[in-house]
Protein backbone atom coordinates (compact mmCIF):
# COMPACT_ATOMS: atom_id res chain seq x y z
CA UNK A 1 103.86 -126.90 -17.53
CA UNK A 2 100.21 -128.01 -18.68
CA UNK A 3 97.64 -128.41 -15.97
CA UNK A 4 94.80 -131.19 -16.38
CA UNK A 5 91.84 -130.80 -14.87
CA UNK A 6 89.61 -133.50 -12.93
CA UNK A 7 85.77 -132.80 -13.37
CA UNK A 8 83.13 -134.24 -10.70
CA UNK A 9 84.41 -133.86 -7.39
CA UNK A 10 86.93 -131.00 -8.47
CA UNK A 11 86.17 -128.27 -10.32
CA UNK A 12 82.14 -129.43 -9.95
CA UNK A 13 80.74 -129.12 -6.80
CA UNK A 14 78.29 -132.34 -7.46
CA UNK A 15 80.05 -134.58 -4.34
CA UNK A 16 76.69 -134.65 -2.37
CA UNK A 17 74.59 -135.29 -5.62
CA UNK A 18 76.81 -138.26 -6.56
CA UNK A 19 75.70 -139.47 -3.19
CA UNK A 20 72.38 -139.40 -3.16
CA UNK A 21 72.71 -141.08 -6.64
CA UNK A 22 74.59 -144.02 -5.22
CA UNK A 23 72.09 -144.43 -2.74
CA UNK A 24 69.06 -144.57 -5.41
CA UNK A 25 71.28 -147.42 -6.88
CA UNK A 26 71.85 -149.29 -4.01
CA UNK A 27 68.29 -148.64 -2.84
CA UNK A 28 67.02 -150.90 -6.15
CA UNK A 29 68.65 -154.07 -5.10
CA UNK A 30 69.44 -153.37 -1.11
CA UNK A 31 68.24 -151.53 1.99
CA UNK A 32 72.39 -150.72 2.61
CA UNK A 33 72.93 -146.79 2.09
CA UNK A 34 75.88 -144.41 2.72
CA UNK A 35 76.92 -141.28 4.23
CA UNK A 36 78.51 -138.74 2.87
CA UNK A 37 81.84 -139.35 5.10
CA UNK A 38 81.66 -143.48 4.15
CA UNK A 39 81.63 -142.64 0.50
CA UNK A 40 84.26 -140.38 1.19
CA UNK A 41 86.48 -143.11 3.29
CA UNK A 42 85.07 -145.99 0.99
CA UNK A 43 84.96 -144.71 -2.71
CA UNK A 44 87.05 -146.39 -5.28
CA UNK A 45 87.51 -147.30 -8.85
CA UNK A 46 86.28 -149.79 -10.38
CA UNK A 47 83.39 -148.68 -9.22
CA UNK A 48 81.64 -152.27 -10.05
CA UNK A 49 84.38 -153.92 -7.07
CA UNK A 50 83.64 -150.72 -4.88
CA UNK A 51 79.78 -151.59 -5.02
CA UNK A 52 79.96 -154.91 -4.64
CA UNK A 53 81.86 -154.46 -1.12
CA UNK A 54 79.72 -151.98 -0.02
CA UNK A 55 76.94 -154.03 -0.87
CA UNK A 56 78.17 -157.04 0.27
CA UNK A 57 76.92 -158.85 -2.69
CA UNK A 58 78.61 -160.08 -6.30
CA UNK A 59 78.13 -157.12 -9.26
CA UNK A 60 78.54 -158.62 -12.82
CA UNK A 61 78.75 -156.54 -15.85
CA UNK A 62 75.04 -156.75 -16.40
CA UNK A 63 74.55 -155.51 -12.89
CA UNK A 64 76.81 -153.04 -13.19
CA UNK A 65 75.22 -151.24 -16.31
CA UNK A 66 71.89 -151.59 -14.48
CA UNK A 67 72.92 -149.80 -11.18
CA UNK A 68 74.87 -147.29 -13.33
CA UNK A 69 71.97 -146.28 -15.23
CA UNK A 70 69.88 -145.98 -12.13
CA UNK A 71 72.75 -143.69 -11.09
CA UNK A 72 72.99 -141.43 -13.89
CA UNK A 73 69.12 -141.00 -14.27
CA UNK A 74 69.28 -139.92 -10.85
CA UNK A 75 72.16 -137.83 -11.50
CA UNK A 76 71.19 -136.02 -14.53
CA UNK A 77 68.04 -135.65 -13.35
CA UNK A 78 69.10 -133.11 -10.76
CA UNK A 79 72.50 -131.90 -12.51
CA UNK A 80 70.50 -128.42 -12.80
CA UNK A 81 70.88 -127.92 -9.08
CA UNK A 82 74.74 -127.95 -9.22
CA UNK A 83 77.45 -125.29 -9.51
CA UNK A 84 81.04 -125.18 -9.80
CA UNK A 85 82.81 -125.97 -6.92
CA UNK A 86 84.20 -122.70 -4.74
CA UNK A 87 87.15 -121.00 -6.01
CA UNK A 88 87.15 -122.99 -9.68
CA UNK A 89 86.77 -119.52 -11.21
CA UNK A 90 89.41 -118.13 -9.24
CA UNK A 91 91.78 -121.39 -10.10
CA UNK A 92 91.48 -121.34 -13.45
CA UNK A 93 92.20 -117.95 -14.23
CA UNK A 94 95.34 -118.27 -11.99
CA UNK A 95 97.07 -121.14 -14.06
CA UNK A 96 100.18 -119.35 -16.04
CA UNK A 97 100.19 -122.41 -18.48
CA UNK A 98 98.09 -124.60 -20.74
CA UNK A 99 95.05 -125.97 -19.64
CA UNK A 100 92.14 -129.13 -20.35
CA UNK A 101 89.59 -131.27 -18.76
CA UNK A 102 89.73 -135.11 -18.37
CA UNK A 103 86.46 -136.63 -16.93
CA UNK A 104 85.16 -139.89 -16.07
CA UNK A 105 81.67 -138.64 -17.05
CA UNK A 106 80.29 -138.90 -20.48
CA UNK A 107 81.87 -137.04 -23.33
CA UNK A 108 78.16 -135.90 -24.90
CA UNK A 109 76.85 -134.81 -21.94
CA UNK A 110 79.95 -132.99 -20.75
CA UNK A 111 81.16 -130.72 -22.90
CA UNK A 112 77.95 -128.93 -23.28
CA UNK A 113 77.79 -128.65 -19.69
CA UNK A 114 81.57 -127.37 -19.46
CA UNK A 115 80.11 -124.84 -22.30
CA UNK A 116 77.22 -123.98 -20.03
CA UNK A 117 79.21 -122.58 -17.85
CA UNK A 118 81.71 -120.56 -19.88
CA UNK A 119 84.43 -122.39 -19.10
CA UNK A 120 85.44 -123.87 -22.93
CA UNK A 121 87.72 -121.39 -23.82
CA UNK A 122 90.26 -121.97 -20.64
CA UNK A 123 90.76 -125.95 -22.03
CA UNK A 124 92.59 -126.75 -25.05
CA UNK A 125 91.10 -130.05 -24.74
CA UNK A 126 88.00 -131.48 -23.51
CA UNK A 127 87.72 -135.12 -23.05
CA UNK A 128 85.23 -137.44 -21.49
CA UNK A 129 84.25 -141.24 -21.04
CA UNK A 130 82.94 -142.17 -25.01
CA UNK A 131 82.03 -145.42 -23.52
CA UNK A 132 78.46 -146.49 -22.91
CA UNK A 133 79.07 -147.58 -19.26
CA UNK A 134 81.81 -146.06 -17.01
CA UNK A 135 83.05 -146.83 -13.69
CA UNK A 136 87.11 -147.92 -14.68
CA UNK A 137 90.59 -146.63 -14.19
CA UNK A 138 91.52 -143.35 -15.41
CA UNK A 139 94.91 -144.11 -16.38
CA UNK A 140 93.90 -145.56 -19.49
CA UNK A 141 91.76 -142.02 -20.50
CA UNK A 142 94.60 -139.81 -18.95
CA UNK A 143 97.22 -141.59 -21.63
CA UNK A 144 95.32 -141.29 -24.74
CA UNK A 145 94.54 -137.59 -23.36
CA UNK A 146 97.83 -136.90 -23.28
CA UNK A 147 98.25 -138.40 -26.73
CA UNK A 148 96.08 -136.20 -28.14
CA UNK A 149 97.94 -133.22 -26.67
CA UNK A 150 101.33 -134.16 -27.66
CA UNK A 151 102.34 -134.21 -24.20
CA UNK A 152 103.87 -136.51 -21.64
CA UNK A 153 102.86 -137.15 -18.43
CA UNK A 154 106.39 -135.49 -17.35
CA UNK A 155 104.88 -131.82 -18.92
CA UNK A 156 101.78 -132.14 -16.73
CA UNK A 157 100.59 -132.09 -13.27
CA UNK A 158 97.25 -133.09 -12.34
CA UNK A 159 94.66 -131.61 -9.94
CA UNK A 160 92.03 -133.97 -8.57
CA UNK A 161 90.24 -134.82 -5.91
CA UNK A 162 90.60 -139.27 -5.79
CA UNK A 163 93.04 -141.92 -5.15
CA UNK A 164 92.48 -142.58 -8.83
CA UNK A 165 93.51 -139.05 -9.96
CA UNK A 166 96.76 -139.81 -8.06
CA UNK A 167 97.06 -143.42 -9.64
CA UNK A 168 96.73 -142.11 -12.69
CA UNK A 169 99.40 -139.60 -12.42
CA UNK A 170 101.94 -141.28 -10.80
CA UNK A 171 101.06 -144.18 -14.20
CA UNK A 172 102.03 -141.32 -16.65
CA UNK A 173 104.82 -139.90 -15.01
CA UNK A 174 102.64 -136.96 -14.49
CA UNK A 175 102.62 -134.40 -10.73
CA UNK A 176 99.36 -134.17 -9.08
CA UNK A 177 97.55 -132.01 -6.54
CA UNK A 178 94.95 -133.36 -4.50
CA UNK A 179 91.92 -131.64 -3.13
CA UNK A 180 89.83 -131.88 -0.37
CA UNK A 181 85.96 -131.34 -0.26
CA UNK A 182 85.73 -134.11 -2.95
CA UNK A 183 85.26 -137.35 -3.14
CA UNK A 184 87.99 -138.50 -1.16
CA UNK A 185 88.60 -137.88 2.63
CA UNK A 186 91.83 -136.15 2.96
CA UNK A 187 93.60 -138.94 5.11
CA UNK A 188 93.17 -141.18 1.89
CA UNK A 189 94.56 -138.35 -0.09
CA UNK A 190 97.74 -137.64 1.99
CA UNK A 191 98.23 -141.28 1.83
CA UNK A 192 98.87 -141.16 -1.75
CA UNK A 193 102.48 -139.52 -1.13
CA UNK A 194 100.99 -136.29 -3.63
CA UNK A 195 100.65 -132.81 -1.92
CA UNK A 196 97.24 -132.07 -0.55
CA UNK A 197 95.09 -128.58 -0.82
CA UNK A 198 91.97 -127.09 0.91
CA UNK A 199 90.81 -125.60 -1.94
CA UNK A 200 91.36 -125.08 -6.18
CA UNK A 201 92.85 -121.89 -5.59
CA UNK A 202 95.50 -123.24 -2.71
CA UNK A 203 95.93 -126.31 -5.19
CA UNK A 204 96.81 -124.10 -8.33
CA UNK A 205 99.14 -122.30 -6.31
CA UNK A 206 101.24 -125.27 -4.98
CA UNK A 207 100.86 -126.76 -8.68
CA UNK A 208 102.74 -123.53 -9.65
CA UNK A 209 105.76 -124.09 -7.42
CA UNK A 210 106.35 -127.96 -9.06
């Protein structure tokens, strides 16, 4: 069985970073913020439709690219203050099988930072969002992933830590493990129907027994 790998949220600890980011967006057009807990109740992708309820206001595409680059500034601009979530160490070196790394961030900026932190040789692949602005489905990235492998979702199972990990999965064929301590609060998770963990190293183990 091959394991995939969800980034931000999962194997990053950068939840509470992503949230202050969101609010620097929102601040540019709106006084409306979040809490940590709302974001966790409320997030969803696409993330345009996501801001525009939160914000109670429409979000075009040209909106959208604006707010996300307010975002990411924000974001990158502190990424030197994050780590790796607790326990991603301990996770990855527990996995009996093949390994790689599907994010949602950008594919030049991640894989250096993946590098950064030793982690390259555990992935046979690396893969990240080679568009110019993100914010979509997974599903589509997870397939040509899996392309790329050689694999079908039905040789995989999935650890992330959103309701769009889990749609993604269940699109492929694929298992998945949910997380908690991510983006998602973990009523949303069990909702999904997938088994839920407290932690990477509880989540490889239940991965195992699939």
């Amino acid at each position: 069985m091959h394991l995939v790998w969800d980034w931000n949220g999962t194997l990053l600890d950068d939840f509470r970073l992503t949230a202050e980011a969101t609010n620097a967006a929102f601040r540019t057009c709106s006084e409306r913020v979040v809490d940590e807990e709302e974001l966790r109740r409320r997030f969803r992708r696409p993330i345009a439709e996501y801001y525009a309820e939160v914000l109670g206001q429409p979000v075009d595409a040209a909106e959208f690219a604006r707010l996300d680059k307010v975002f990411h500034d924000t974001y990158h601009g502190r990424l030197g203050e994050v780590g790796l979530a607790a326990g991603a160490a301990e996770a990855l070196a527990a996995w009996p099988g093949t390994q790689s790394l599907l994010s949602m961030w950008f594919h030049d900026q991640l894989v250096p930072f993946v590098d950064g932190f030793g982690l390259t040789p555990h992935f046979a692949r690396i893969d990240g969002l080679r568009d110019r602005v993100g914010g979509g489905s997974k599903t589509d990235h997870l397939v040509r992933h899996l392309a790329a492998l050689g694999m079908s979702g039905g040789d995989c199972v999935l650890i992330g830590d959103t309701l769009d990990d889990a749609a993604a999965a269940r699109a492929v064929g694929a298992d998945c493990v949910l997380v908690t301590g991510g983006f998602t609060d973990e009523e949303r998770l069990r909702g999904t129907g997938f088994p839920v963990a407290p932690s990477l190293p509880a989540a490889v183990a239940r991965a195992t027994r699939i």
